[in-house]
Structures are given as structure tokens and as C-alpha cells.
N, C-alpha and C. Protein backbone atom coordinates (compact mmCIF):
# COMPACT_ATOMS: atom_id res chain seq x y z
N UNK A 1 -28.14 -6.78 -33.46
CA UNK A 1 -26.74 -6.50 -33.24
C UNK A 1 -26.19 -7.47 -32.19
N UNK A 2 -25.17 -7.65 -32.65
CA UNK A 2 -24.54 -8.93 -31.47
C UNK A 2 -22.84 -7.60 -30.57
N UNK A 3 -23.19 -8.18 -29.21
CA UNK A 3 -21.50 -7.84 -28.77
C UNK A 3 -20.74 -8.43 -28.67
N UNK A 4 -19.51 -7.73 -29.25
CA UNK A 4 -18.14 -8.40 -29.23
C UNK A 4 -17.34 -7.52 -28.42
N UNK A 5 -16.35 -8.51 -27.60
CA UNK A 5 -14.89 -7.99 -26.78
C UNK A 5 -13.68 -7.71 -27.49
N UNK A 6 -12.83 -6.72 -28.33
CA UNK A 6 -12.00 -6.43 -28.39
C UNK A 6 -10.71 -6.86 -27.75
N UNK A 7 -9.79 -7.68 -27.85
CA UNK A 7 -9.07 -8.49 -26.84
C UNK A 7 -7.66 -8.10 -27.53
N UNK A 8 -6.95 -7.74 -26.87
CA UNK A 8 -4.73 -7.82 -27.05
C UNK A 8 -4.62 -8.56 -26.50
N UNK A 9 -4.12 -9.91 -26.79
CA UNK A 9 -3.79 -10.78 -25.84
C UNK A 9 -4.05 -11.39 -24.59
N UNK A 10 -5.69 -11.07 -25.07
CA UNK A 10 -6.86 -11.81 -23.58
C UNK A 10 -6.75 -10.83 -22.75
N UNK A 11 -6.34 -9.34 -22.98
CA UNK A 11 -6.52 -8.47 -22.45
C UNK A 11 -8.42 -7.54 -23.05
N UNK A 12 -9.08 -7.34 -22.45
CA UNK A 12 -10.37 -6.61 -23.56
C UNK A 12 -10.05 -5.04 -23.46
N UNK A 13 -9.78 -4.76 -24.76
CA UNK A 13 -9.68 -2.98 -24.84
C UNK A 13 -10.46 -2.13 -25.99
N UNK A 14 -11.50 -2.81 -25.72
CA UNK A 14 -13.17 -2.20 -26.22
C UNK A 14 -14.20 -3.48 -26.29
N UNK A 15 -15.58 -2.69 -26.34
CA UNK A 15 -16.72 -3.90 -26.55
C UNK A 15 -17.28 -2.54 -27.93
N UNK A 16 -17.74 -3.95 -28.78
CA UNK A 16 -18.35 -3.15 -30.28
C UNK A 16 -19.61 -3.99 -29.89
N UNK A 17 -20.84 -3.35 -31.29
CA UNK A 17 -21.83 -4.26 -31.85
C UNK A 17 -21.44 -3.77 -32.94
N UNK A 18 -21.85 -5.50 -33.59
CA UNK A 18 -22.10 -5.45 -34.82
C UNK A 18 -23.12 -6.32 -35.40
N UNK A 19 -23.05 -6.39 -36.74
CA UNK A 19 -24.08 -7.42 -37.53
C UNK A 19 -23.81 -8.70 -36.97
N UNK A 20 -22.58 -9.10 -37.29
CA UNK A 20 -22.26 -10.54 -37.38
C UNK A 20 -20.53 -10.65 -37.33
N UNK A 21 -20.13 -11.53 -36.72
CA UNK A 21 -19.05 -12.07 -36.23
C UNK A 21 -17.67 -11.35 -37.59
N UNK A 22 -18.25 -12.14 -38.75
CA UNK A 22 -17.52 -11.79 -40.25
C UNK A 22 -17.12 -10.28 -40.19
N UNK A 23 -18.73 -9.36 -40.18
CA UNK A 23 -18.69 -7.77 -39.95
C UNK A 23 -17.65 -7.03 -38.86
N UNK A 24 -17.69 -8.02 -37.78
CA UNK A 24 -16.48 -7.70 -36.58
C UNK A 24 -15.00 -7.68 -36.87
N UNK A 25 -14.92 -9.12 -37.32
CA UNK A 25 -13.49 -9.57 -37.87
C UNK A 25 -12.79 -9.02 -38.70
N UNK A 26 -13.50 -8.01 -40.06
CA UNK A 26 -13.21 -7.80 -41.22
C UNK A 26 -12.91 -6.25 -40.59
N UNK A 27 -13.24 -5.92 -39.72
CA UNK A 27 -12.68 -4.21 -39.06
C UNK A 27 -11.32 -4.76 -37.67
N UNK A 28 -12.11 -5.67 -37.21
CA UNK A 28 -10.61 -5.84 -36.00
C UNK A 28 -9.90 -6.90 -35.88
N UNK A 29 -10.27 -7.94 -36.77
CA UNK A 29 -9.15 -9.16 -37.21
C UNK A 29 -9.74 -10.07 -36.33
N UNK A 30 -9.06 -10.75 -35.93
CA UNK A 30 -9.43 -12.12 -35.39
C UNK A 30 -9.59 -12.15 -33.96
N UNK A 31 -9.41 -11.01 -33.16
CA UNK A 31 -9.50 -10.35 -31.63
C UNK A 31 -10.86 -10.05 -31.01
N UNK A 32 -11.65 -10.89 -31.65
CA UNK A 32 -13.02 -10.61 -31.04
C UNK A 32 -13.69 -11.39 -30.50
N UNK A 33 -14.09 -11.52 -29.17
CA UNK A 33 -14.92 -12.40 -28.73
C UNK A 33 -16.62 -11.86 -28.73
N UNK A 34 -17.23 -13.02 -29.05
CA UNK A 34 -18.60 -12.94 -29.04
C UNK A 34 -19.64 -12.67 -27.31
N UNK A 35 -19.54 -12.11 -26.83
CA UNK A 35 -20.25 -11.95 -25.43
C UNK A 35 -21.95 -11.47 -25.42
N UNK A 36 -22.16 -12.35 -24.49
CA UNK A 36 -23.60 -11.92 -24.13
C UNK A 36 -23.58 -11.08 -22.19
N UNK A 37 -23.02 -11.51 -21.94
CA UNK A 37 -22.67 -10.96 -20.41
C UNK A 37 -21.22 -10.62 -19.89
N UNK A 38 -21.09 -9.66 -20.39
CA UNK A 38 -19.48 -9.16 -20.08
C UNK A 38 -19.30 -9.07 -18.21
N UNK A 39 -18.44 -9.76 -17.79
CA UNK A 39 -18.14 -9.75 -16.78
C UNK A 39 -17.28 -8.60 -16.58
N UNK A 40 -18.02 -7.80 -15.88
CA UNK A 40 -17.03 -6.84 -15.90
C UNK A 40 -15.91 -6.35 -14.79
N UNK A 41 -15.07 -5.91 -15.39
CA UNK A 41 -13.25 -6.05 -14.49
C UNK A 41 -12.91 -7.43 -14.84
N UNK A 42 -13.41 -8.65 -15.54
CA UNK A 42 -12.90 -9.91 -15.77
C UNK A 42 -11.44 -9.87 -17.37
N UNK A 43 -11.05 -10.82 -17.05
CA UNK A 43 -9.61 -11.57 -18.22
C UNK A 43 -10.16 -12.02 -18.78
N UNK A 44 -10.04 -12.35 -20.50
CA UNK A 44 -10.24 -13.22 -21.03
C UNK A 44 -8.78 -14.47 -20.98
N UNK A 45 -8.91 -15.49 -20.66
CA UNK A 45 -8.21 -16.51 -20.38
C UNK A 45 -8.09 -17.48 -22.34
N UNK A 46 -7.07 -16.84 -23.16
CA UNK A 46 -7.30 -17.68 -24.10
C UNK A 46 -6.92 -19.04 -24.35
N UNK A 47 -6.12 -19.72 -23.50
CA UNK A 47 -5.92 -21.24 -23.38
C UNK A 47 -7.49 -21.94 -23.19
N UNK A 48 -7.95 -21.44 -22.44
CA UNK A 48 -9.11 -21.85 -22.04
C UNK A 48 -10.70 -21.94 -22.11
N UNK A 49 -10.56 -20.26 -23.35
CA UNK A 49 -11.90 -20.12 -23.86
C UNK A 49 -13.12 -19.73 -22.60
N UNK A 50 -12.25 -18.81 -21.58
CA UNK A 50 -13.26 -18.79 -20.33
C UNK A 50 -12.73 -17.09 -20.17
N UNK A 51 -13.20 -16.50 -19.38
CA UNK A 51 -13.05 -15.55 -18.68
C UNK A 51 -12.25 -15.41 -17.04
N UNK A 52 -11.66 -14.71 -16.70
CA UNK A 52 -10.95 -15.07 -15.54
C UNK A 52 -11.28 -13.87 -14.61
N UNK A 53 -10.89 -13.84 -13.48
CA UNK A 53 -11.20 -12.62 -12.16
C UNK A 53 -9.44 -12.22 -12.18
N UNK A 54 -9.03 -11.08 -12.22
CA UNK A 54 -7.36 -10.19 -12.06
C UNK A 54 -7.24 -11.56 -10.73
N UNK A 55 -5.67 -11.55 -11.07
CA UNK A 55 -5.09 -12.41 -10.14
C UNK A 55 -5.02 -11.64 -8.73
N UNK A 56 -5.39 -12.19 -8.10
CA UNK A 56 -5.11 -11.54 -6.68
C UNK A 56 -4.05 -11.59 -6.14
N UNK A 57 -2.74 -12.11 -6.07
CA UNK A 57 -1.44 -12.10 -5.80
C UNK A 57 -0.92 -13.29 -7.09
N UNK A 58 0.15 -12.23 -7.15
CA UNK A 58 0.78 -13.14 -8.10
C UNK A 58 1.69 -14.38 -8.30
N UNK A 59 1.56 -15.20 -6.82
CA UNK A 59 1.75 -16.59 -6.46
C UNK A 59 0.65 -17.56 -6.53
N UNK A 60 -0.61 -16.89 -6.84
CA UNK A 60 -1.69 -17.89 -6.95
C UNK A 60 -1.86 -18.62 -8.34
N UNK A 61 -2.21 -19.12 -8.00
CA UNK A 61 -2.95 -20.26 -9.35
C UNK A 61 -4.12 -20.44 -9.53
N UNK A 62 -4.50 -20.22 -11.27
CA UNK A 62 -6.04 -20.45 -11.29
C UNK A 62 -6.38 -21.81 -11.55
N UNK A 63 -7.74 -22.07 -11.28
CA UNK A 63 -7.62 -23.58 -10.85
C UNK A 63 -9.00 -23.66 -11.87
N UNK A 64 -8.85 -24.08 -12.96
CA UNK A 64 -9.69 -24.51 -13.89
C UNK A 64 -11.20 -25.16 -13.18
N UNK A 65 -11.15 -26.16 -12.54
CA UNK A 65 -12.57 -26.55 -11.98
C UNK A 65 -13.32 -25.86 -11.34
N UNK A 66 -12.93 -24.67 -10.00
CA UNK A 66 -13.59 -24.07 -9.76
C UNK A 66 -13.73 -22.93 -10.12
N UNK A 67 -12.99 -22.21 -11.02
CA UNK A 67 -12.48 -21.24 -11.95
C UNK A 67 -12.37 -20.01 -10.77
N UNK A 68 -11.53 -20.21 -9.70
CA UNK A 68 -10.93 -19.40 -9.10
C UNK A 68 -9.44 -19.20 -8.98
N UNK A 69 -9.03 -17.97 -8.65
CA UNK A 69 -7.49 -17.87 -8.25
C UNK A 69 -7.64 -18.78 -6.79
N UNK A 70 -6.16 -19.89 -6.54
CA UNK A 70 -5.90 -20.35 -5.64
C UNK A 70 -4.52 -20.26 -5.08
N UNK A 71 -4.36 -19.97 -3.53
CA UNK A 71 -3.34 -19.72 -3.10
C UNK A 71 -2.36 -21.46 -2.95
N UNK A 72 -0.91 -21.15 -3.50
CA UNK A 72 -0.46 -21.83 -3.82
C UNK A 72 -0.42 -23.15 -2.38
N UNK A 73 -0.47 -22.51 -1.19
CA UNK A 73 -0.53 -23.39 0.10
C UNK A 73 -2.04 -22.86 0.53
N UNK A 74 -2.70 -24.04 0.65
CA UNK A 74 -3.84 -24.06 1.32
C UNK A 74 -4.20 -23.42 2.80
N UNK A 75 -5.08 -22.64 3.12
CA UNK A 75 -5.66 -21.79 4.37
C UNK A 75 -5.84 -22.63 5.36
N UNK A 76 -4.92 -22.84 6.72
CA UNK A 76 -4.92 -23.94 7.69
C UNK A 76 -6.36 -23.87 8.31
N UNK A 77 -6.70 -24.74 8.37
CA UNK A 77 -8.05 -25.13 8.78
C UNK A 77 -8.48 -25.44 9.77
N UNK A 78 -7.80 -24.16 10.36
CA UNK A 78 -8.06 -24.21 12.51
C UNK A 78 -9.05 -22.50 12.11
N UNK A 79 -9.15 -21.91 10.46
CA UNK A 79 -9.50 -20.52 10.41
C UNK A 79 -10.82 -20.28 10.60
N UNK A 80 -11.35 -18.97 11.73
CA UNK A 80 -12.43 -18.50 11.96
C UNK A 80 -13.23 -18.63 11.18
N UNK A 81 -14.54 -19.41 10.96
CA UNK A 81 -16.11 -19.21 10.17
C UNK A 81 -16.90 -19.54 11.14
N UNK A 82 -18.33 -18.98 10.95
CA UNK A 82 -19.83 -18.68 11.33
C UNK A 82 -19.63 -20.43 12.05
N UNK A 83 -19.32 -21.18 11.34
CA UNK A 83 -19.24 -22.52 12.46
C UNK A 83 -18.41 -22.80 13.36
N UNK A 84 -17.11 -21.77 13.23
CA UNK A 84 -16.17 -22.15 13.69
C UNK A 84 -15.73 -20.94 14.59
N UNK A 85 -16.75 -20.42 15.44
CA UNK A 85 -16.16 -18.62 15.80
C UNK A 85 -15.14 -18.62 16.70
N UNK A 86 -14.50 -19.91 17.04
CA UNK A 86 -13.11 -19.86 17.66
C UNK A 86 -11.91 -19.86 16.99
N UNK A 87 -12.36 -20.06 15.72
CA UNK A 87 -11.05 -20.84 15.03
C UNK A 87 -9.75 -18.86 15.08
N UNK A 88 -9.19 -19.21 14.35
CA UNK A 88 -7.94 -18.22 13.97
C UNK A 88 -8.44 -17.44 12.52
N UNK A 89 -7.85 -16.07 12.71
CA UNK A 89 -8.03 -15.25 11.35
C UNK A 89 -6.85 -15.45 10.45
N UNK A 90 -6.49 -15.62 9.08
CA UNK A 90 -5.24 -15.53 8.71
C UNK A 90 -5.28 -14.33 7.65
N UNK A 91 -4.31 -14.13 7.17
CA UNK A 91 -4.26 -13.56 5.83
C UNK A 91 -2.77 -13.65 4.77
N UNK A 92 -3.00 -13.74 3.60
CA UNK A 92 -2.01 -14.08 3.09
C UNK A 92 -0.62 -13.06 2.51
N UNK A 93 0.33 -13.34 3.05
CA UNK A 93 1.48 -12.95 2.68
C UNK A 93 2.25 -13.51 1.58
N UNK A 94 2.63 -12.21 0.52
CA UNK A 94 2.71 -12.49 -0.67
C UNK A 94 4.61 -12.43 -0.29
N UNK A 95 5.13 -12.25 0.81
CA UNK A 95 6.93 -11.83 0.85
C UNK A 95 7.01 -13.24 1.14
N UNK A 96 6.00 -14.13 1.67
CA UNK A 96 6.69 -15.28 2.31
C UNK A 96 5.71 -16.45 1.62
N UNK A 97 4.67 -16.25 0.94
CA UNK A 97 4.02 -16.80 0.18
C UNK A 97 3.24 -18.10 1.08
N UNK A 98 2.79 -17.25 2.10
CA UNK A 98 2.24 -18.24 3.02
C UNK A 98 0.86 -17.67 4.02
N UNK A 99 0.11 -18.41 4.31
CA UNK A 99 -1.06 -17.76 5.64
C UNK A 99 -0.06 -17.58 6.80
N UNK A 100 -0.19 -16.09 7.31
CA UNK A 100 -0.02 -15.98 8.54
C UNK A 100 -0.94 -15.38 9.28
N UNK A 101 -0.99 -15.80 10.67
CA UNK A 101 -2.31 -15.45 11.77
C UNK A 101 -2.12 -14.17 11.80
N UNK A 102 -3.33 -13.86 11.85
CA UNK A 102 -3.69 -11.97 12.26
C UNK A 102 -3.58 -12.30 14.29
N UNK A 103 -2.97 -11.64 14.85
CA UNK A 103 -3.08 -11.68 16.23
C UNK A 103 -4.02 -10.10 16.45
């Protein structure tokens, strides 16, 4: 038995098995993707033939190469990491569509 994703519009709203792809198609039309590892809570992205992660704000952009959502202005790079334990915390504001510092 093989699984397939049930998809509305790269939305998935069931997973079947069946015999074979034909056996799928001929009960749910042409809305089926073939999966071996359903990512689950993931989009199917149909421009792209990939799977996607829910947009995290809806000013971001997904960015095909690293196949992440990206915030439309880049995270200023004065921000706190394990190398950097001085730097600044930010977080993103979706009213102004920008990083602002956590004080």
C-alpha cells in the first residue's frame, strides 16, 4: 500500500492508502500527493512541488533555497547568540513590519 495526501488547494484534508496512484486518482481525482513522510502541521506548496511550514506572520516570505519563511527586513545583527551574549534581543512586529528590541 502506498500513502497519499488528499490536498484542496495545497491545503491536505486526509491521508489514504492505496494500491497505486491510478487506484487513488480514480476515487479523489487528481488531489493526491504521493508521501512517504508526512510532515506533519506542514503546506503543500503547489508551485513548487515541496511542502511548506504555516506562515508565521503574514509579511514573511518563503524563500525557496532555504525553504524557510523569511522576514521581509532582515534581524539587525547587533542580536543576542551563545557567541554573542551581549548582543540585543529583538522580536518581530507584524503592526510595523519590523524587529524591535525587547528592553
Amino acid at each position: 500500500m502506498i500513502s497519499f495526501a488528499i490536498h484542496n488547494q495545497g491545503i491536505v484534508i486526509n491521508i489514504i492508502c492505496a494500491e497505486s496512484r491510478q487506484v487513488a486518482e480514480s476515487i479523489f481525482g487528481t488531489n493526491v500527493l504521493e508521501i512517504t513522510n508526512l510532515p506533519v502541521g506542514m503546506d503543500w506548496f503547489l508551485e513548487n512541488d515541496t511542502w511548506y511550514a504555516p506562515r508565521v506572520f503574514d509579511s514573511w516570505i518563503w524563500n525557496l533555497q532555504t525553504q524557510q519563511w523569511e522576514a521581509p527586513t532582515p534581524m539587525p545583527l547587533n542580536q543576542k547568540t551563545i557567541t554573542n551574549p551581549n548582543g540585543k534581543l529583538f522580536e518581530w512586529s507584524e503592526a510595523i513590519t519590523s524587529w524591535i528590541e525587547i528592553t
